[in-house]
C-alpha atoms as a PDB file:
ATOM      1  CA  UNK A   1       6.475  -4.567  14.160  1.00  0.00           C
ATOM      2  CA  UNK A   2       2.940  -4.892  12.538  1.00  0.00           C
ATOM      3  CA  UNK A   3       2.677  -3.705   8.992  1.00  0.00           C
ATOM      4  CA  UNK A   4      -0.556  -3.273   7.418  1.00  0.00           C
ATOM      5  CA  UNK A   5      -0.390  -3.615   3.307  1.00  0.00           C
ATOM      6  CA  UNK A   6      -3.298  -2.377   0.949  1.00  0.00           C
ATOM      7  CA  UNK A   7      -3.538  -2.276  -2.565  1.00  0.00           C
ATOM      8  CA  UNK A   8      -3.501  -4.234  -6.261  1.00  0.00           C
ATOM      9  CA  UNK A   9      -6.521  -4.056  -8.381  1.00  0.00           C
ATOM     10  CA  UNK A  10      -9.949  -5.601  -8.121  1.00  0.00           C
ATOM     11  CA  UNK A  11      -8.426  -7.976 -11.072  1.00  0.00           C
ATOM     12  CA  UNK A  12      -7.640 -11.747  -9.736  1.00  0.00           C
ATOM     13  CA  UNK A  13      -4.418 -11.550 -12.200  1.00  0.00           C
ATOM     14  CA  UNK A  14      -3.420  -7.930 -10.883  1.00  0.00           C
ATOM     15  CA  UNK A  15       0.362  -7.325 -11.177  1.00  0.00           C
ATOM     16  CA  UNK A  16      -0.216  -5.146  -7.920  1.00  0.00           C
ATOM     17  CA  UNK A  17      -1.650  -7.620  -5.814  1.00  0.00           C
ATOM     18  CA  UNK A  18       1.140 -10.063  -7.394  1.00  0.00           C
ATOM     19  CA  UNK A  19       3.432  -7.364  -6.148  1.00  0.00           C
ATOM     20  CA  UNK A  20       1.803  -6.867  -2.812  1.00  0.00           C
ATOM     21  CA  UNK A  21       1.910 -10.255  -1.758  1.00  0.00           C
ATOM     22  CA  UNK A  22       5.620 -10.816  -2.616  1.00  0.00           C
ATOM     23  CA  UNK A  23       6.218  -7.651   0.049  1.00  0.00           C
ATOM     24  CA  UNK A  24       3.872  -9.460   2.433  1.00  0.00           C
ATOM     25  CA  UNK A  25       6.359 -12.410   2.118  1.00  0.00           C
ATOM     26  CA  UNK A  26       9.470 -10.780   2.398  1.00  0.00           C
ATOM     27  CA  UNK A  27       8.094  -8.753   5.811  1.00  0.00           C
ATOM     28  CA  UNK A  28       6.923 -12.070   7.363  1.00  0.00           C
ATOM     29  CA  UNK A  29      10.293 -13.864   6.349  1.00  0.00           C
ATOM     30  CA  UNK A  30      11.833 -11.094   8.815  1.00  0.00           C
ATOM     31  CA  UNK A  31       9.073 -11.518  11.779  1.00  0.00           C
ATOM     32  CA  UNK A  32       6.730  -8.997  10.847  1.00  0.00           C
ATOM     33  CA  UNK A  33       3.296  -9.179  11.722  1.00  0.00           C
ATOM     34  CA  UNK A  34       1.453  -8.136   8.259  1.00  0.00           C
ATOM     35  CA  UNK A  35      -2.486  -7.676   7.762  1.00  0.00           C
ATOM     36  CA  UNK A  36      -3.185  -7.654   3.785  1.00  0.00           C
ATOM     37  CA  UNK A  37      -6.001  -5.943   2.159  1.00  0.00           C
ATOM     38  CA  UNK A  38      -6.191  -6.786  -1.521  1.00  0.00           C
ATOM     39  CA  UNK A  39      -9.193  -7.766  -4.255  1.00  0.00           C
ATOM     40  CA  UNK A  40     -12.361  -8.618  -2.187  1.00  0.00           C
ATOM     41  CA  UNK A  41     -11.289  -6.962   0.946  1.00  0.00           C
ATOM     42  CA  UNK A  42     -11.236  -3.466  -0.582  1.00  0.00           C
ATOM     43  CA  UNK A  43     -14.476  -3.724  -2.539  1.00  0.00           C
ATOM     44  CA  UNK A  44     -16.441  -1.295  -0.601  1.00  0.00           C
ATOM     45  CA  UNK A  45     -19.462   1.022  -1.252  1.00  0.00           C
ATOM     46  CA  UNK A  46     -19.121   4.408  -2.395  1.00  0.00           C
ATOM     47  CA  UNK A  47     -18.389   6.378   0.709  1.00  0.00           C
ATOM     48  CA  UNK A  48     -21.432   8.277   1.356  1.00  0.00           C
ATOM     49  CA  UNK A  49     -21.562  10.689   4.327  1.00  0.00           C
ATOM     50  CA  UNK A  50     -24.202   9.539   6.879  1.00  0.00           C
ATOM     51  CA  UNK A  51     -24.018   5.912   6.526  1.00  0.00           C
ATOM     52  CA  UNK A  52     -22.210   3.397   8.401  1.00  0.00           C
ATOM     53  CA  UNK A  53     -19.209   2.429   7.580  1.00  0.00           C
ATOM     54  CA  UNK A  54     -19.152  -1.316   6.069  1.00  0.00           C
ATOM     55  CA  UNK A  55     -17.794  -3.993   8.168  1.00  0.00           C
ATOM     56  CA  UNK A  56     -14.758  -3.969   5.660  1.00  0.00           C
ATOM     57  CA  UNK A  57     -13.636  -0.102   6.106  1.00  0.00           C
ATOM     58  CA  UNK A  58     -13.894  -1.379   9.921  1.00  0.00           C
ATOM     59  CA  UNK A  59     -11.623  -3.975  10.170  1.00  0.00           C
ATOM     60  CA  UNK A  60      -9.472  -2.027   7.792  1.00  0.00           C
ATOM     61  CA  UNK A  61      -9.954   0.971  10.018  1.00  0.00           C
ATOM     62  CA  UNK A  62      -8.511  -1.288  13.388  1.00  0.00           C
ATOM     63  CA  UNK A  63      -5.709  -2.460  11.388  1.00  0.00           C
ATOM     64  CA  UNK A  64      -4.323   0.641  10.620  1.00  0.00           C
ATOM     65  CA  UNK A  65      -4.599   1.853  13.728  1.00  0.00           C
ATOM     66  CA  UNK A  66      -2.548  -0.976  14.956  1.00  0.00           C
ATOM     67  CA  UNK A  67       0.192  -0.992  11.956  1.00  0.00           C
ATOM     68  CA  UNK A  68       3.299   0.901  12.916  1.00  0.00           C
ATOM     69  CA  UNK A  69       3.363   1.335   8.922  1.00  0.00           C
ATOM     70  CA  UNK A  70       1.653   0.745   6.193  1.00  0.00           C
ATOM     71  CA  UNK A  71       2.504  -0.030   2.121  1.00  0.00           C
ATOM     72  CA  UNK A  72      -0.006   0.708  -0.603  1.00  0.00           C
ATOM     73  CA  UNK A  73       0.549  -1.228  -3.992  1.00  0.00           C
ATOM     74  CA  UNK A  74      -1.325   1.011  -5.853  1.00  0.00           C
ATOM     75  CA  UNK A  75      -2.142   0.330  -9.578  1.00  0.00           C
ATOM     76  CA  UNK A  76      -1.942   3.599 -11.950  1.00  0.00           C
ATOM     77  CA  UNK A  77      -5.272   4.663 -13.607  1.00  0.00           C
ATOM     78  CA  UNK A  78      -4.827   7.609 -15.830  1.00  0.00           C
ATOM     79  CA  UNK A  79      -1.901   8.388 -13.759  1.00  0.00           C
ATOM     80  CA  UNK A  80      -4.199   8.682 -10.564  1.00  0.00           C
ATOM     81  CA  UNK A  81      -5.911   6.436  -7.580  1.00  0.00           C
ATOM     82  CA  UNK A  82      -7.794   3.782  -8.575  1.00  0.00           C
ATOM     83  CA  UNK A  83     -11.350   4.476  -7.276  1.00  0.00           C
ATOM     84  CA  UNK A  84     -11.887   1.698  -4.867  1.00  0.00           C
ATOM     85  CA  UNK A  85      -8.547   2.604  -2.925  1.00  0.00           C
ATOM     86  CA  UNK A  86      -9.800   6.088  -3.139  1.00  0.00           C
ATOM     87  CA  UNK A  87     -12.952   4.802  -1.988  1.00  0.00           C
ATOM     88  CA  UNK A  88     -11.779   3.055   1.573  1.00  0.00           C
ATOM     89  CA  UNK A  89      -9.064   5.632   2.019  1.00  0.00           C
ATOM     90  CA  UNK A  90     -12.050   7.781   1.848  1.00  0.00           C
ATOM     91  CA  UNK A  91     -14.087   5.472   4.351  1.00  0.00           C
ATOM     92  CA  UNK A  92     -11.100   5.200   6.838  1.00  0.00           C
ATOM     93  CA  UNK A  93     -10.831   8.769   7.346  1.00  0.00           C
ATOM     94  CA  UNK A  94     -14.367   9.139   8.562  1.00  0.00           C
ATOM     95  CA  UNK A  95     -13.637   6.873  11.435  1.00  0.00           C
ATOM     96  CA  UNK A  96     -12.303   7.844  14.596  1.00  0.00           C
ATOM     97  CA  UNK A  97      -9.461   7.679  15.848  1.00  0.00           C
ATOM     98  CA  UNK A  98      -7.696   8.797  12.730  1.00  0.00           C
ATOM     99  CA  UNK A  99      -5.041   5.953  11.928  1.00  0.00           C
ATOM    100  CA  UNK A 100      -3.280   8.246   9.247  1.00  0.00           C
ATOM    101  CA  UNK A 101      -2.182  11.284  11.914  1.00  0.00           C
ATOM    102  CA  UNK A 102       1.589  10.050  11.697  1.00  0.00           C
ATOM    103  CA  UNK A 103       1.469   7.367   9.763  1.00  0.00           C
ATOM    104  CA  UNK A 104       4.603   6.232   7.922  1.00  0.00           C
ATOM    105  CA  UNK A 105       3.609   5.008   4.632  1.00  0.00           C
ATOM    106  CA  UNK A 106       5.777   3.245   1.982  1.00  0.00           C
ATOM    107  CA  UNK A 107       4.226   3.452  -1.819  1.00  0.00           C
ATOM    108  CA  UNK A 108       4.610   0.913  -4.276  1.00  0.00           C
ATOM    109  CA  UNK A 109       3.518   0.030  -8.218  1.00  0.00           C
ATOM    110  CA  UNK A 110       4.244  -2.002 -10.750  1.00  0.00           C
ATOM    111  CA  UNK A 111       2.990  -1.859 -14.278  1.00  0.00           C
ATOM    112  CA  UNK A 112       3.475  -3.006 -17.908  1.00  0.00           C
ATOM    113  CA  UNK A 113       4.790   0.562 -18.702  1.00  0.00           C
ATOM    114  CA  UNK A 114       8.039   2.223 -18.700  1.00  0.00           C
ATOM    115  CA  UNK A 115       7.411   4.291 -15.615  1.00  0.00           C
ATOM    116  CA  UNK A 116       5.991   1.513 -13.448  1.00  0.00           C
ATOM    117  CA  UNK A 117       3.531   3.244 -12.196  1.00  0.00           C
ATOM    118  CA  UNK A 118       5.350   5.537 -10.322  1.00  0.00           C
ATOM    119  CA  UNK A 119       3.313   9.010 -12.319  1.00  0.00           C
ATOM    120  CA  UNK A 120       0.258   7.513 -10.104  1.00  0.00           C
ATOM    121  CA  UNK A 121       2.048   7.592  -6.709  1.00  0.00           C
ATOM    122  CA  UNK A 122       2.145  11.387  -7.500  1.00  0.00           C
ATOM    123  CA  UNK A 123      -1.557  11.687  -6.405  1.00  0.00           C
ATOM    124  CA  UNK A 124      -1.274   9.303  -3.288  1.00  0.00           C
ATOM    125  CA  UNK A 125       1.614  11.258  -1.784  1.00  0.00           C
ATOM    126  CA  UNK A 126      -0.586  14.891  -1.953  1.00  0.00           C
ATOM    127  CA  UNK A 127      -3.748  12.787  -0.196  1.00  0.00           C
ATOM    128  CA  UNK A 128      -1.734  11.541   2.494  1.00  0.00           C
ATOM    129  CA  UNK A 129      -0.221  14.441   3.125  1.00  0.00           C
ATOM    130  CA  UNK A 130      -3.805  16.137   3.630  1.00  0.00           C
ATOM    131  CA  UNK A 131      -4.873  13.290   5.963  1.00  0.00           C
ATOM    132  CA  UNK A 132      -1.453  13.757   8.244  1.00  0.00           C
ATOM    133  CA  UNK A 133       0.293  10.400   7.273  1.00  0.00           C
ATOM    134  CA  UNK A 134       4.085  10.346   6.338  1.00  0.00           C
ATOM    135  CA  UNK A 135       4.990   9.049   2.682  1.00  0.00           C
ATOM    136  CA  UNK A 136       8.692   7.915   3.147  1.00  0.00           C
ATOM    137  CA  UNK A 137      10.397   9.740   0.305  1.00  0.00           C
ATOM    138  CA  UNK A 138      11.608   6.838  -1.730  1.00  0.00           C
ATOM    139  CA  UNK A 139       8.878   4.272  -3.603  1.00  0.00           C
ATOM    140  CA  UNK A 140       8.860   0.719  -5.033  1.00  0.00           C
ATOM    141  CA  UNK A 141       8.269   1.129  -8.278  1.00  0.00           C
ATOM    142  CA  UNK A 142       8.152  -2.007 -11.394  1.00  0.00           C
ATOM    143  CA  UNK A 143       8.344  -1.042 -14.828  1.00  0.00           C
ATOM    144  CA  UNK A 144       7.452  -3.529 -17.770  1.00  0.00           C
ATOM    145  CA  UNK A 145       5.945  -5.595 -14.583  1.00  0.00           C
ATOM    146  CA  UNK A 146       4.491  -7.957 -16.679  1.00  0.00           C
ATOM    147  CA  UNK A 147       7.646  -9.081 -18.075  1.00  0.00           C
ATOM    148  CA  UNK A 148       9.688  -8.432 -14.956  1.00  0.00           C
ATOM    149  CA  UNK A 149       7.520 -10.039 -11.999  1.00  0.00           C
ATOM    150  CA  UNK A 150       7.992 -13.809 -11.905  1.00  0.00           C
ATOM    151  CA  UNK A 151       4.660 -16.015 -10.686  1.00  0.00           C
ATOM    152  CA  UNK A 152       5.368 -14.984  -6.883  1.00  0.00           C
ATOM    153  CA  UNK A 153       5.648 -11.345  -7.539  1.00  0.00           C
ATOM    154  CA  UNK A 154      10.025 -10.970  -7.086  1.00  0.00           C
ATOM    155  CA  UNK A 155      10.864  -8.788  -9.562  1.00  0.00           C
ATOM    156  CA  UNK A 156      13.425 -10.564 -11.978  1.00  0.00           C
ATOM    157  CA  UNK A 157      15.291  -7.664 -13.199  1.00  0.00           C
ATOM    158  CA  UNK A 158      18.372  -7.207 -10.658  1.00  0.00           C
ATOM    159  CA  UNK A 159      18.375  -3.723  -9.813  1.00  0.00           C
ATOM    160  CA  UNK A 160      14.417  -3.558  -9.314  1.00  0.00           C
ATOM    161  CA  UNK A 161      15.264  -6.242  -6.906  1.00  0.00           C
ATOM    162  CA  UNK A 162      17.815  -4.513  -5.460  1.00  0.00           C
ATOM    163  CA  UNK A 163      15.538  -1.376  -5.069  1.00  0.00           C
ATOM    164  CA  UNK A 164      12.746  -3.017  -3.234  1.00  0.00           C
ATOM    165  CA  UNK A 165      15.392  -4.631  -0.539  1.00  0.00           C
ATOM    166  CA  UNK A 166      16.936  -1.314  -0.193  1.00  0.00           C
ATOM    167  CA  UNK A 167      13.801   0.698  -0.333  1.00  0.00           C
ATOM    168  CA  UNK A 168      11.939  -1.623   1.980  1.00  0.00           C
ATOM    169  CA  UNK A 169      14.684  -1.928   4.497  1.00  0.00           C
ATOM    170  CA  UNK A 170      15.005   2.277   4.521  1.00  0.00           C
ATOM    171  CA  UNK A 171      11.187   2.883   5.124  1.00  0.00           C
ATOM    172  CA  UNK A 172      10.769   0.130   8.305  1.00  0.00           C
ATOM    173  CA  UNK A 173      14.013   1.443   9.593  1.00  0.00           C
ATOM    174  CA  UNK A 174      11.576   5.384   9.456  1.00  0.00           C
ATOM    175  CA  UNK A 175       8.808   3.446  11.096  1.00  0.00           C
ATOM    176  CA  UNK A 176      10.235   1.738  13.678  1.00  0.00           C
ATOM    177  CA  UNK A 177      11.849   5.107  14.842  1.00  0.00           C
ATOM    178  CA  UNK A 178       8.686   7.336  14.281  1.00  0.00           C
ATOM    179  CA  UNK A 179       6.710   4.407  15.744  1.00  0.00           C
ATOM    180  CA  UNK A 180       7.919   1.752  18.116  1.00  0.00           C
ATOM    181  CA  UNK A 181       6.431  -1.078  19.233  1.00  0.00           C
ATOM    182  CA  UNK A 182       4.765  -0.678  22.328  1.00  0.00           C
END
């Protein structure tokens, strides 16, 4: 199963990307294929209508397409997106064929606050829905991340651990019955 992950800030030290990369370990430790997209990768243009998309939104673009799922590690700003995942969401669903008609999609945050991000997941699940992707119903979320990710991104607290095994295992189980390998 390939398994495309996006996400964590444009911030070297982001707690997302710290997050993010932790999932990307745990999905190759059980023989996933995984294509990350995190810091440099997702710094885009602004999406302008009649321009080309960048080589970036492109490769991101073929990826999806390929991914029988994908997981967003999506920082919370203001309890929304954060503009430059807005922004190559926003590029990828120019390009055709649409990789979101279908797709499963697990959500994930972490932050330093008691919710963990999860009030900006709120907005993700209402785009997705408009572009025709499928947020599983259950989310990785981290509060007090700074305190509770170790250096790898594992969360340290037991039943946030427990969580993202369960939650994890849940959401490829969807995928690999909405979409199976071909």
């Amino acid at each position: 199963m390939h398994v495309a992950l996006m996400g964590g800030s444009l911030r070297p030290a982001s707690l997302n990307a710290r997050l993010l990369h932790h999932l990307a370990g745990l999905l190759e430790a059980q023989g996933r294929e995984v294509s990350t997209f995190v810091g440099e990768a997702l710094r885009l243009p602004l999406y302008e209508e009649g321009l080309a998309a960048p080589e970036g939104a492109q490769v991101l673009h073929e990826a999806l397409r390929q991914a029988q799922g994908l997981v967003i590690v999506s920082p919370e700003y203001n309890s929304g997106i954060p503009g430059h995942l807005k922004n190559a969401v926003d590029w990828i669903s120019t390009m055709g064929p649409s990789p979101w008609q279908g797709l499963p999609v697990l959500l994930c945050a972490a932050s330093p606050g008691a919710f963990g991000g999860a009030r900006g997941l709120v907005a993700w699940r209402a785009t997705l829905a408009n572009m025709g992707a499928l947020a599983y119903p259950g989310a990785i979320t981290v509060p007090h991340a700074d305190q509770q990710l170790d250096e790898h991104g594992a969360p340290t607290d037991p039943r946030s651990a427990a969580s993202v095994d369960k939650t994890l295992g849940g959401f490829l189980a969807l995928a690999a019955r909405l979409r199976p390998e071909p």
